[in-house]
Protein backbone atom coordinates (compact mmCIF):
# COMPACT_ATOMS: atom_id res chain seq x y z
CA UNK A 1 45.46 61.53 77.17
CA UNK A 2 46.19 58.21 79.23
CA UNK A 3 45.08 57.69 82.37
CA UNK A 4 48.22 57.94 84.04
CA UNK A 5 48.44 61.10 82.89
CA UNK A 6 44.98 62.66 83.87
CA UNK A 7 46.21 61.36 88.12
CA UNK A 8 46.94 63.88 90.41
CA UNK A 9 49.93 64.12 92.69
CA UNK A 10 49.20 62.88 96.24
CA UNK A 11 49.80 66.65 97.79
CA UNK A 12 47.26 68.15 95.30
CA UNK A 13 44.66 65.21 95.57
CA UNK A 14 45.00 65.75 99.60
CA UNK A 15 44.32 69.78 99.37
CA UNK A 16 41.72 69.18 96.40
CA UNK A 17 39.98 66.43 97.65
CA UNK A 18 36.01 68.27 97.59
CA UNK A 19 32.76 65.86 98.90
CA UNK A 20 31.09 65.36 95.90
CA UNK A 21 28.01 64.69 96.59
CA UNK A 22 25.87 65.11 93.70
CA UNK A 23 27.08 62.17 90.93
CA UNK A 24 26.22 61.26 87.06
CA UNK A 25 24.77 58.05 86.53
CA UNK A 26 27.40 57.57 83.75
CA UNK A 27 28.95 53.75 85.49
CA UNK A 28 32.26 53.97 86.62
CA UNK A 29 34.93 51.46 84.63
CA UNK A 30 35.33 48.15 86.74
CA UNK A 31 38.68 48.98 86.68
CA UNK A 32 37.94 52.06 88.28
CA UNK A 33 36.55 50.62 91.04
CA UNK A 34 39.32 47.48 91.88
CA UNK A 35 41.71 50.42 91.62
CA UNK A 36 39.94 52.67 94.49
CA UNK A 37 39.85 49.23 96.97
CA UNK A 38 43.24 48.49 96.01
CA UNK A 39 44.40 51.59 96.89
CA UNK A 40 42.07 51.27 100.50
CA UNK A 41 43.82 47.76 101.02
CA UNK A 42 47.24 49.78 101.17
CA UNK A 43 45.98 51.31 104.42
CA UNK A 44 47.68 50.40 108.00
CA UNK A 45 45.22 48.17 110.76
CA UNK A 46 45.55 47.80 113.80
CA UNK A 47 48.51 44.97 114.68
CA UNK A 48 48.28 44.46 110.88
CA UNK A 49 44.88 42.42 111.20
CA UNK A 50 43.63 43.39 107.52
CA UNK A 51 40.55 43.04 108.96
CA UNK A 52 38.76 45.72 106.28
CA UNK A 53 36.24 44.12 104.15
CA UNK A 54 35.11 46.40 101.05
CA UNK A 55 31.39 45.58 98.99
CA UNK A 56 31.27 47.38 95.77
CA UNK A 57 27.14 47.35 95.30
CA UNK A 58 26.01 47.39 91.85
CA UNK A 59 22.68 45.91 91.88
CA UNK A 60 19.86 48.05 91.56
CA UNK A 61 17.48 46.27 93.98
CA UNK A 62 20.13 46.52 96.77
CA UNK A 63 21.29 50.15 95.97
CA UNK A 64 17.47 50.66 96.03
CA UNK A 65 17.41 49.14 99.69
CA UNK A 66 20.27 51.66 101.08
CA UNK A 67 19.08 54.58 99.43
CA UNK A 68 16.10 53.44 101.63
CA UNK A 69 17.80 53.25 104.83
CA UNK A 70 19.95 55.99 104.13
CA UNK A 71 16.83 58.02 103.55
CA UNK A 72 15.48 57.20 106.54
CA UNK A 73 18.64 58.36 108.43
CA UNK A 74 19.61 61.71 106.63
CA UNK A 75 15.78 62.71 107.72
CA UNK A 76 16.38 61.83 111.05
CA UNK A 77 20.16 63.67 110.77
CA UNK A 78 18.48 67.06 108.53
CA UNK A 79 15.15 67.23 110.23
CA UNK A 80 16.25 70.52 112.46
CA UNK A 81 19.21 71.64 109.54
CA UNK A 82 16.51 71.77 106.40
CA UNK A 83 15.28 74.85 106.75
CA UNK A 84 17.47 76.35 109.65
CA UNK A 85 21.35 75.10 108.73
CA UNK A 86 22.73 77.63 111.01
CA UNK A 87 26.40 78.33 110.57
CA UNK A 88 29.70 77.68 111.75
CA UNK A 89 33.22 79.87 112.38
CA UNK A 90 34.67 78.40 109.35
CA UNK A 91 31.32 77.81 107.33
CA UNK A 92 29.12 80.93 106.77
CA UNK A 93 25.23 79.86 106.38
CA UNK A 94 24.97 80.17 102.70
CA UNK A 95 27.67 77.50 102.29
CA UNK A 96 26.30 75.42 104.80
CA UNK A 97 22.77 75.42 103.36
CA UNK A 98 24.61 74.21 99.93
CA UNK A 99 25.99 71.25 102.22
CA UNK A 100 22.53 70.60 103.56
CA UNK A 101 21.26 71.30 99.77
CA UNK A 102 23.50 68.45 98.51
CA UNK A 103 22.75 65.75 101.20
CA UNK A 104 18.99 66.03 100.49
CA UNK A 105 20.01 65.52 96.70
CA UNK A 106 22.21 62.63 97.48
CA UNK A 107 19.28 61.44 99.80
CA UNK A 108 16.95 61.49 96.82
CA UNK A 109 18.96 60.15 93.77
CA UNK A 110 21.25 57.62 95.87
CA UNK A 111 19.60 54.39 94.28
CA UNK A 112 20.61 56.09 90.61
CA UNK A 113 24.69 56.79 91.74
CA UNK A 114 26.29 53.98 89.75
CA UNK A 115 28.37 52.43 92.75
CA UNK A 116 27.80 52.04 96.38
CA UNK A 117 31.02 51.07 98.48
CA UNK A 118 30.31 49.54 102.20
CA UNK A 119 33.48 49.53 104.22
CA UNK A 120 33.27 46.76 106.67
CA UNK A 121 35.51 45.21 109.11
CA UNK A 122 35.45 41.22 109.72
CA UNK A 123 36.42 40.39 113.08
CA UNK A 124 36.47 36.43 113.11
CA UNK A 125 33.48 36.33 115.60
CA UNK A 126 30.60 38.72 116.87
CA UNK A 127 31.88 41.70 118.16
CA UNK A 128 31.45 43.95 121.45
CA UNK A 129 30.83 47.21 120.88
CA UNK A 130 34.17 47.81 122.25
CA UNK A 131 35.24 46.24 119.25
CA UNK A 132 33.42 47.79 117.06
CA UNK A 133 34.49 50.48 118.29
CA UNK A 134 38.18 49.79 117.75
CA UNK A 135 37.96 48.96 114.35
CA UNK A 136 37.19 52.48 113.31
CA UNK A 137 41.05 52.75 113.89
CA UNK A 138 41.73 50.11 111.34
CA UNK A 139 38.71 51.21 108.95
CA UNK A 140 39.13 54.96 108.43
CA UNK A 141 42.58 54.91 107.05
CA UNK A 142 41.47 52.74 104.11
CA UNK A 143 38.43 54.63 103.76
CA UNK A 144 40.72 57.79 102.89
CA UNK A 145 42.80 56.42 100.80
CA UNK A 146 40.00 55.58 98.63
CA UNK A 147 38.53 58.55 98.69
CA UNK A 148 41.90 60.38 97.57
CA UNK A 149 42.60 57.35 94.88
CA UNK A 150 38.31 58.62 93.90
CA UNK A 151 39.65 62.05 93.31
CA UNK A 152 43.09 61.41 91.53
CA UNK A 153 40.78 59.37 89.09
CA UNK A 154 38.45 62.42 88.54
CA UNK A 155 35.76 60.78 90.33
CA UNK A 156 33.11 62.10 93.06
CA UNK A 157 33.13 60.58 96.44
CA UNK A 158 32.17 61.81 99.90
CA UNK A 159 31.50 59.26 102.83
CA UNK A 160 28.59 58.75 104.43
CA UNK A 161 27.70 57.12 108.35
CA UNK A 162 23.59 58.00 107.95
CA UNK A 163 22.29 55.05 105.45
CA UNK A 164 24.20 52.51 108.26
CA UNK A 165 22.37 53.99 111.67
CA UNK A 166 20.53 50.10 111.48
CA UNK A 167 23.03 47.50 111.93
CA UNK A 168 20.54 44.79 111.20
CA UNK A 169 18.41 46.22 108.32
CA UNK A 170 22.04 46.54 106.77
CA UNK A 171 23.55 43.19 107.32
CA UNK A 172 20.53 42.32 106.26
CA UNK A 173 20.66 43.73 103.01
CA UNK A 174 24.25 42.62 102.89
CA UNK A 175 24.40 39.58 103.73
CA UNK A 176 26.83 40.15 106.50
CA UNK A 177 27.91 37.25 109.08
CA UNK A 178 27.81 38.16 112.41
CA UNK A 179 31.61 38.88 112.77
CA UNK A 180 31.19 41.51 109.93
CA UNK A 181 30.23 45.16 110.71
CA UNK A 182 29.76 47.88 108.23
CA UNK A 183 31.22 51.45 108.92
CA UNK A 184 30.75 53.68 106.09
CA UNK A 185 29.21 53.84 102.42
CA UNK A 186 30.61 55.81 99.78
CA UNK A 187 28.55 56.66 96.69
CA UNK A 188 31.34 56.59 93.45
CA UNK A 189 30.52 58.36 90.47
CA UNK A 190 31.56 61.20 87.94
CA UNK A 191 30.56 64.73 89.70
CA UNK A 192 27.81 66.81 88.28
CA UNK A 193 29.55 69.49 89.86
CA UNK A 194 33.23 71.05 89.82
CA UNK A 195 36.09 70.13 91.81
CA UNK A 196 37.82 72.39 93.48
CA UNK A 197 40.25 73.39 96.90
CA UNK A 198 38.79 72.39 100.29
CA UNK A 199 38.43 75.26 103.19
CA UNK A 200 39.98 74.28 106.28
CA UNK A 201 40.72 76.31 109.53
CA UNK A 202 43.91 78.19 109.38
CA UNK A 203 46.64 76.47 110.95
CA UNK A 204 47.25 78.96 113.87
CA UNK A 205 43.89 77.72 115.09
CA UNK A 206 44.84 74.25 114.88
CA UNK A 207 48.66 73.69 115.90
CA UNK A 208 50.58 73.78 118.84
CA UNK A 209 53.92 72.49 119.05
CA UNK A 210 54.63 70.70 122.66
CA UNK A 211 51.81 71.57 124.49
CA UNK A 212 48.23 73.01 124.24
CA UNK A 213 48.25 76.54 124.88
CA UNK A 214 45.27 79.63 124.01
């Protein structure tokens, strides 16, 4: 079976499109990998800057170094969730203990996932936080496209802010200039797990047509 052949259509990627959070070491083809940024670089920015800057992290020493930070930060994020995850309308506790369940996994294997993408944004000079705020407008949309391009490829993916919460340590550790800042990483690997169809809220609790209304 060819590759092209194994891709899923964009309407069943979109409604299939699980966190996988729990990857194989297996490494992911190179070809892989230029596919899922092409696909990001297809995304809109704002006035059509193309300001998105992607960093595909391969080295073990550096993957070592934000499975480090991230650890720090999921510890910070879990610390009241661990043992009490609570539960939501939409997300009975069992379900959401399996969430928690599979961030503490990612947490402890994330130096062993077999690619580490950093979405960044390069905004010719230092930014304000008001900019760096407005790039998540231009950042996002790429950042979702890869991670639909992940699953029509049969890979894992699911997008993580915690490993980032120290904008030095990781520009640092990346090398970034000062007009860089880096949004989101996103582990990339095969899933140890099974894919399968997300659970969202229904759309009657979601839509309106005009107007808000209860």
């Amino acid at each position: 079976m060819t590759e092209a052949t194994t891709e899923m259509g964009l309407f069943e990627t979109m409604y299939n499109c699980r966190a996988m959070r729990k990857l194989d070491t297996k490494e992911v083809p190179e070809a892989h990998l230029l596919k899922l940024i092409g696909a990001a670089n297809q995304a809109p920015s704002g006035s059509n800057t193309q300001g998105a800057r992607w960093i595909v992290v391969r080295d073990p020493e550096t993957k070592a170094q934000l499975a480090e930070l991230n650890r720090i930060g999921v510890e910070s994020y879990l610390a009241p969730l661990v043992d009490n995850p609570g539960s939501l309308s939409h997300q009975p506790a069992d379900k959401r203990q399996r969430m928690v369940n599979a961030v503490v996994w990612q947490k402890e294997h994330l130096h062993e996932i077999p690619a580490l993408i950093i979405a960044c944004m390069d905004f010719g000079d230092t930014p304000t936080p008001a900019m760096i705020a407005g790039g998540n407008g231009s950042i996002w949309p790429g950042i979702q496209n890869l991670l639909l391009a992940a699953r029509a490829l049969q890979l894992g993916a699911a997008p993580t802010t915690l490993a980032l919460t120290n904008p030095e340590a990781v520009a640092k550790v990346l090398n970034l200039p000062s007009s860089m800042h880096a949004y989101c990483l996103i582990p990339v690997g095969y899933p140890l797990g099974k894919f399968g169809p997300v659970t969202r809220k229904p759309m009657e609790e979601i839509l309106r047509f005009d107007r808000w209304s209860d």
